[in-house]
N, C-alpha and C. Protein backbone atom coordinates (compact mmCIF):
# COMPACT_ATOMS: atom_id res chain seq x y z
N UNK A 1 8.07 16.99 -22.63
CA UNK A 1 7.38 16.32 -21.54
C UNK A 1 6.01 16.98 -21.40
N UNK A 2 5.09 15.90 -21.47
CA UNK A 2 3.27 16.76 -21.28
C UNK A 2 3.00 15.62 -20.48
N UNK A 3 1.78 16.13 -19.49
CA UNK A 3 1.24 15.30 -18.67
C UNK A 3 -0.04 15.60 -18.96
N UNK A 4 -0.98 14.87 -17.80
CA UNK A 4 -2.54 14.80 -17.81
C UNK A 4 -2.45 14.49 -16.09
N UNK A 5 -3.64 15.08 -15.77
CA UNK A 5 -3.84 14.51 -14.27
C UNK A 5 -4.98 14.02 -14.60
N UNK A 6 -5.28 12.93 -13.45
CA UNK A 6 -6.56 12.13 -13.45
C UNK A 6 -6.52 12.15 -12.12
N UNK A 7 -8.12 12.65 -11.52
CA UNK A 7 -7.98 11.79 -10.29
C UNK A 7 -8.93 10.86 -9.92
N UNK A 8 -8.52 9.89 -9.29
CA UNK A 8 -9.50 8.77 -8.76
C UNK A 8 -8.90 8.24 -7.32
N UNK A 9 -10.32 7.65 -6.60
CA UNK A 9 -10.39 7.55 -5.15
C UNK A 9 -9.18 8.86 -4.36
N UNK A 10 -9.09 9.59 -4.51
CA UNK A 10 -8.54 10.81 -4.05
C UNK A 10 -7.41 10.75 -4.28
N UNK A 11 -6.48 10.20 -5.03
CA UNK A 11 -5.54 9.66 -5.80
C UNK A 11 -5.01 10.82 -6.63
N UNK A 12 -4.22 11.58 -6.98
CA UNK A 12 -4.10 12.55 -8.13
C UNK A 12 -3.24 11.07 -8.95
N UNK A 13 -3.44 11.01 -10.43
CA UNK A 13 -2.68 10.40 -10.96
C UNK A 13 -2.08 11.16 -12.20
N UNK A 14 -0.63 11.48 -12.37
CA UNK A 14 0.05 12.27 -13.39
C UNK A 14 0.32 11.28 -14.56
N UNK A 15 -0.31 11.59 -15.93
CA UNK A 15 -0.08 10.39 -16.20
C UNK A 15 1.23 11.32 -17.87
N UNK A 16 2.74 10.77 -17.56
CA UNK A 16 3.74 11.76 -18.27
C UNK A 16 3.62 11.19 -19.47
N UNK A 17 3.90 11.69 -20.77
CA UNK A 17 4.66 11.40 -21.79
C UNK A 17 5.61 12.51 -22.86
N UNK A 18 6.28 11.38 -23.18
CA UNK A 18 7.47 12.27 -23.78
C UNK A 18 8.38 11.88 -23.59
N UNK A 19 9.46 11.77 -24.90
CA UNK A 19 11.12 11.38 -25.04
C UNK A 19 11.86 11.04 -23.50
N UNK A 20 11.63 12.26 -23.13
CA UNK A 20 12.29 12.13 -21.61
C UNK A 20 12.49 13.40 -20.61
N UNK A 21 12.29 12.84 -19.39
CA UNK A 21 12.14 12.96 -18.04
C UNK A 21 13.02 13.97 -17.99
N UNK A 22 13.13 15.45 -17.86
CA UNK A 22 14.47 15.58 -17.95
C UNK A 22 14.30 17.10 -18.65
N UNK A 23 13.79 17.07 -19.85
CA UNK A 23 14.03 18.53 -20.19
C UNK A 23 13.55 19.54 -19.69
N UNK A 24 13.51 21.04 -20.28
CA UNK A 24 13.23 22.39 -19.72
C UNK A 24 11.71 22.00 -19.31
N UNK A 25 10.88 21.58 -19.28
CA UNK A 25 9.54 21.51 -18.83
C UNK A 25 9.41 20.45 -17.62
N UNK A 26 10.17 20.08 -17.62
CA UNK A 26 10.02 18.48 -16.27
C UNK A 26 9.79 19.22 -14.96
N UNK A 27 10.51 20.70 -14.84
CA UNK A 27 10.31 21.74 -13.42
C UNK A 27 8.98 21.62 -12.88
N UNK A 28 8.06 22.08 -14.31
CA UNK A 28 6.48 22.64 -13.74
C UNK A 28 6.17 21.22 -13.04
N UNK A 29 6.29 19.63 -13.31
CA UNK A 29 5.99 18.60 -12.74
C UNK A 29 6.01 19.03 -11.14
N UNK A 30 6.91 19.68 -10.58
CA UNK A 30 7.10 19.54 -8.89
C UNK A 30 6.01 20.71 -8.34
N UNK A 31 6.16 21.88 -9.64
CA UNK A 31 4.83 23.10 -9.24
C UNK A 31 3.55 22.47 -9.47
N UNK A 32 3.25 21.09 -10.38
CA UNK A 32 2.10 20.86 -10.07
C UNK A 32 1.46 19.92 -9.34
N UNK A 33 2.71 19.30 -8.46
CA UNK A 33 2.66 18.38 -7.39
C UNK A 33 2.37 18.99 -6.32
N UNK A 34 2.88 19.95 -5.96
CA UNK A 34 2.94 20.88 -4.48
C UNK A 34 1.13 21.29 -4.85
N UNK A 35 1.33 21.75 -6.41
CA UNK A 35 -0.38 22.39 -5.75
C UNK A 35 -1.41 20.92 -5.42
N UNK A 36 -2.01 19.80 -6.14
CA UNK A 36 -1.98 18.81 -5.93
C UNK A 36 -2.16 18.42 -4.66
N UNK A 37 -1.14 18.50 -4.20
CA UNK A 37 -0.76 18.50 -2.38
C UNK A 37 -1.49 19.43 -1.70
N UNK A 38 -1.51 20.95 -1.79
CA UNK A 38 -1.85 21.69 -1.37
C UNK A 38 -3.64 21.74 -1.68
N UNK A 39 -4.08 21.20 -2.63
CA UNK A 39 -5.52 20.82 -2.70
C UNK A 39 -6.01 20.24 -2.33
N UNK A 40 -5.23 19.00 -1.38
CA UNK A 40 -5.53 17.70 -0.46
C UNK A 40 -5.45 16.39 -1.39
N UNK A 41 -4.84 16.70 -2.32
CA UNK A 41 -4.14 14.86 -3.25
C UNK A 41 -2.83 14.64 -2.46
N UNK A 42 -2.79 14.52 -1.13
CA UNK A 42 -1.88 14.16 -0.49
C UNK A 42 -0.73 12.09 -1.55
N UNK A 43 -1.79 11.66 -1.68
CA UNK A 43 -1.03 10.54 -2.69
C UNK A 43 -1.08 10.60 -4.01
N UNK A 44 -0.10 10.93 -4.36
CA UNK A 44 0.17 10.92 -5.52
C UNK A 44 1.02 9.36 -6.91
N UNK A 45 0.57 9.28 -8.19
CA UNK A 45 1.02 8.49 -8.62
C UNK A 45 2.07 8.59 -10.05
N UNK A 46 2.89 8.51 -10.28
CA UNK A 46 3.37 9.19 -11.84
C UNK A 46 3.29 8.18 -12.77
N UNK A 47 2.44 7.85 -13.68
CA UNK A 47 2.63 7.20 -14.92
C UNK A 47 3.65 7.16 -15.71
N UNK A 48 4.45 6.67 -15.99
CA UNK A 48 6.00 6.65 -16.88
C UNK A 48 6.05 5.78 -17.77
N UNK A 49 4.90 5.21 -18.36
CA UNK A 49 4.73 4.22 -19.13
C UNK A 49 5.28 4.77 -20.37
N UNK A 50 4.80 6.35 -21.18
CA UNK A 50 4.94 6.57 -22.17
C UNK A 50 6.35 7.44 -21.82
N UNK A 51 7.46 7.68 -21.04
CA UNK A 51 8.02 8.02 -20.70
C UNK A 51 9.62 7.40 -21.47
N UNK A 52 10.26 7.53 -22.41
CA UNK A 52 11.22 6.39 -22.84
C UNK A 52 12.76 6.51 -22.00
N UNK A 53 12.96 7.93 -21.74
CA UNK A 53 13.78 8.13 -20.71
C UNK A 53 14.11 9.05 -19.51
N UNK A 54 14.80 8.96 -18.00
CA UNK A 54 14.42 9.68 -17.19
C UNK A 54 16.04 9.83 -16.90
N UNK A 55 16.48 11.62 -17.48
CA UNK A 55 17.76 11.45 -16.70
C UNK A 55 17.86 12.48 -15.54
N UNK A 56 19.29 12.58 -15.09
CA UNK A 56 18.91 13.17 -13.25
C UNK A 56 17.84 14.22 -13.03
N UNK A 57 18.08 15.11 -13.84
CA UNK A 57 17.11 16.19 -13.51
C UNK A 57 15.61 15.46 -13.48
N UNK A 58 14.90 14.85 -14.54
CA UNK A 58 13.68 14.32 -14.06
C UNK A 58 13.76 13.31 -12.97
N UNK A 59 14.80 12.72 -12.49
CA UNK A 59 15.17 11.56 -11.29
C UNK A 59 14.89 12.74 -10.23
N UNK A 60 15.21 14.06 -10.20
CA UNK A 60 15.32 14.80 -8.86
C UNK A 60 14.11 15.33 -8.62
N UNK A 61 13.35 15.24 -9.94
CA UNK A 61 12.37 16.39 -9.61
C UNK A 61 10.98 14.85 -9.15
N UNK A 62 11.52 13.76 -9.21
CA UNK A 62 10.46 12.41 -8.92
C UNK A 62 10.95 12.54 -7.42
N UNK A 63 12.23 12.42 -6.74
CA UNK A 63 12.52 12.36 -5.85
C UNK A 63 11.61 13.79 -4.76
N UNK A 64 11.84 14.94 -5.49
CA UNK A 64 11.35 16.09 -4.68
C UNK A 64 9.68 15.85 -4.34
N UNK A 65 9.35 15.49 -5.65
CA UNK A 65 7.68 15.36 -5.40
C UNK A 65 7.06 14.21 -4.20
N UNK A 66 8.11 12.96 -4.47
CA UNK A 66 7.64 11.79 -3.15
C UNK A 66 8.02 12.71 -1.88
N UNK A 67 8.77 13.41 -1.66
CA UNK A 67 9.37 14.36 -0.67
C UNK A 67 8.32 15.02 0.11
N UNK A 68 8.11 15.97 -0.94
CA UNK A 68 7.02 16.67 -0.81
C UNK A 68 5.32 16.01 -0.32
N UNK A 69 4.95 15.10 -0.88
CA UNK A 69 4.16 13.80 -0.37
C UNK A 69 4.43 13.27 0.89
N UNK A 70 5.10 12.85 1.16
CA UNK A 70 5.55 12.32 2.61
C UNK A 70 5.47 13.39 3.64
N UNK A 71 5.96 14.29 3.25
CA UNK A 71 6.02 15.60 3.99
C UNK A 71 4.77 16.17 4.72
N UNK A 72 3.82 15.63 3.32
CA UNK A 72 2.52 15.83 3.90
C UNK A 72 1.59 14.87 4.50
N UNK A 73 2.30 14.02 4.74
CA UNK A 73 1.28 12.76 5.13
C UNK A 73 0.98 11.62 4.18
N UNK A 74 1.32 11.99 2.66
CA UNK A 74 1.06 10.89 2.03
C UNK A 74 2.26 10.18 1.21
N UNK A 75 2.12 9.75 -0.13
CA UNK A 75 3.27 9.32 -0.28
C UNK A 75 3.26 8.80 -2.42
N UNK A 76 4.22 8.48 -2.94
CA UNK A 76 4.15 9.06 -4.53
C UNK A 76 4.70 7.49 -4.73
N UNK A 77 4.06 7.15 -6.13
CA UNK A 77 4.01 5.76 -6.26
C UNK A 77 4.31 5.71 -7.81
N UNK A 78 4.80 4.91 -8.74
CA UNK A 78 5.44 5.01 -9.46
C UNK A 78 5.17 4.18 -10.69
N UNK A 79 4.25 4.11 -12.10
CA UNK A 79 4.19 3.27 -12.63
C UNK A 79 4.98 3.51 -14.04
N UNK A 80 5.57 2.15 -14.27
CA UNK A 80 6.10 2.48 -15.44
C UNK A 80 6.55 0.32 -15.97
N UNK A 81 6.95 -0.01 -16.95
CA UNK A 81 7.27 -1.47 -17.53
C UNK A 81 8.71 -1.53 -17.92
N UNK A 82 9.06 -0.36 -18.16
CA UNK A 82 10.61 -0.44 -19.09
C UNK A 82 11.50 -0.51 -17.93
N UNK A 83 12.07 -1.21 -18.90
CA UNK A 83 13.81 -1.93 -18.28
C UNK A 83 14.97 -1.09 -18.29
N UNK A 84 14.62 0.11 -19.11
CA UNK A 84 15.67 1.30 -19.48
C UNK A 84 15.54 1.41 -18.27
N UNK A 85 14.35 2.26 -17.20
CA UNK A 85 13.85 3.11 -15.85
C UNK A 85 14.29 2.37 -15.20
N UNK A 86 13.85 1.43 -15.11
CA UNK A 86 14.05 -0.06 -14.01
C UNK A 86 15.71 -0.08 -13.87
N UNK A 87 16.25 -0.08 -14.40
CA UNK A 87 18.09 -0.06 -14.02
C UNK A 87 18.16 0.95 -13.96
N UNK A 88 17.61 2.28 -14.49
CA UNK A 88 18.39 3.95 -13.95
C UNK A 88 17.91 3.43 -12.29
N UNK A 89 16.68 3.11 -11.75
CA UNK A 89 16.63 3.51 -10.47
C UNK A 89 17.40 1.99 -9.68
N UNK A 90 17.53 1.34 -10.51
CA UNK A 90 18.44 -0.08 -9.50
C UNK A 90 19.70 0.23 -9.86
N UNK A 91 20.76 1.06 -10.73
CA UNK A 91 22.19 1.93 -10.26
C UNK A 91 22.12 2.87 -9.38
N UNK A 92 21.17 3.39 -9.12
CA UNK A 92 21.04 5.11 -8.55
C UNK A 92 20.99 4.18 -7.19
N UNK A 93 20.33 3.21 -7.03
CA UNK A 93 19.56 2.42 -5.72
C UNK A 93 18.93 3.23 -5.02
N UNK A 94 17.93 3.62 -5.89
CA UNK A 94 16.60 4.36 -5.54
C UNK A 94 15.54 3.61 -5.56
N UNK A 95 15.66 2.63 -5.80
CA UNK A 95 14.97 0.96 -6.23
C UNK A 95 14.68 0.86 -4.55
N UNK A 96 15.66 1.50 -3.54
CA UNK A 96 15.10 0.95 -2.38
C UNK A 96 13.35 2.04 -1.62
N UNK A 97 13.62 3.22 -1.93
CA UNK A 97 12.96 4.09 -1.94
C UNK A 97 11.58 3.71 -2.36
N UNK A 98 11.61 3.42 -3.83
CA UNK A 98 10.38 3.78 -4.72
C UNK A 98 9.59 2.55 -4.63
N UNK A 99 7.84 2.90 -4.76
CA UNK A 99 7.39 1.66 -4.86
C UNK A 99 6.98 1.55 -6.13
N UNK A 100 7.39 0.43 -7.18
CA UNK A 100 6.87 0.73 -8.01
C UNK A 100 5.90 -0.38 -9.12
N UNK A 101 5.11 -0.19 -9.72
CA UNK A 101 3.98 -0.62 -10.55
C UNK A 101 3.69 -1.01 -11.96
N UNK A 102 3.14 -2.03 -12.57
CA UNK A 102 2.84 -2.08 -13.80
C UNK A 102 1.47 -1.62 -14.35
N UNK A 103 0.67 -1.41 -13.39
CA UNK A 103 -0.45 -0.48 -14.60
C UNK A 103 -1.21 0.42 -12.99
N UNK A 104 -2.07 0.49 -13.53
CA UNK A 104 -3.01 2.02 -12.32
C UNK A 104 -3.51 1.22 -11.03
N UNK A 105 -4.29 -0.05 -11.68
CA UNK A 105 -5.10 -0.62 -11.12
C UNK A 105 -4.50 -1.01 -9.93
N UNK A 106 -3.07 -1.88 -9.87
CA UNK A 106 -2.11 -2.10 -8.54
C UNK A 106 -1.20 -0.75 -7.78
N UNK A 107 -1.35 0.33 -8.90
CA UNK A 107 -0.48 1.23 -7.74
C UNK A 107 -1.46 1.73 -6.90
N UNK A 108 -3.04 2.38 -7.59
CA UNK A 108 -4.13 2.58 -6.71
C UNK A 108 -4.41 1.93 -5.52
N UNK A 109 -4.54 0.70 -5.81
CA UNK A 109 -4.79 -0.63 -4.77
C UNK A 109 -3.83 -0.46 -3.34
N UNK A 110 -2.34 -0.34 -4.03
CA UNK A 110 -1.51 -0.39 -2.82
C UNK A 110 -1.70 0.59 -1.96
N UNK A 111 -2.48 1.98 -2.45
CA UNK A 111 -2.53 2.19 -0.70
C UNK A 111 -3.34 2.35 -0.06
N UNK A 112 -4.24 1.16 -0.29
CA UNK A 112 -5.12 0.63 0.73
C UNK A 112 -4.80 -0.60 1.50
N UNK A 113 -3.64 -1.22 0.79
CA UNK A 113 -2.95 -2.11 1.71
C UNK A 113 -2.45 -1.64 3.21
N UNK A 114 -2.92 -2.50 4.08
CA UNK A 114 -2.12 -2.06 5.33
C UNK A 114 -0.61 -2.64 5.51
């Protein structure tokens, strides 16, 4: 698992790739959310596009980071296309929780929606 941050309109955007969500490296994801947070990227977004699978451990450590976001006032938004992700989080029914996105341009957007 390797990421990239990008940020735009004050947005941190993590953008992941790699086999899957899940192995010995998926941890540092929540240490580099909190700092993130703690720098004032209160909204955060995770790219999961190049992501092919997410099992619990990367499910907990997505869950901790929106946590952590909310916690602070803002809140973690979720982009990804695959149908694999899309049913892990509609069994888990975390589907009710998450908001989630097909490319940057609409998860950015949404939170400027009122």
């Amino acid at each position: 698992m390797v990421y990239e941050i990008k940020i735009k309109d004050n947005i941190a955007i993590m953008v992941l790739s790699g086999k899957r969500m899940g192995d010995k490296f998926t941890s540092n994801l929540y240490d580099e959310a909190k700092r993130l947070i703690n720098d004032g990227f209160k909204n955060i977004v995770f790219d999961l596009q190049a992501v092919q699978f997410i099992n619990s451990i990367g499910l907990g450590i997505i869950i901790a980071c929106r946590t952590a976001a909310i916690n602070a006032g803002g809140n973690l938004k979720l982009i990804f296309t695959s149908d694999n992700i899309k049913k892990y989080f509609k069994i888990t029914e975390l589907d009710r929780f998450f908001e989630f996105y097909e490319n940057e341009e609409e998860a950015l957007a949404s939170f400027t929606k009122k």
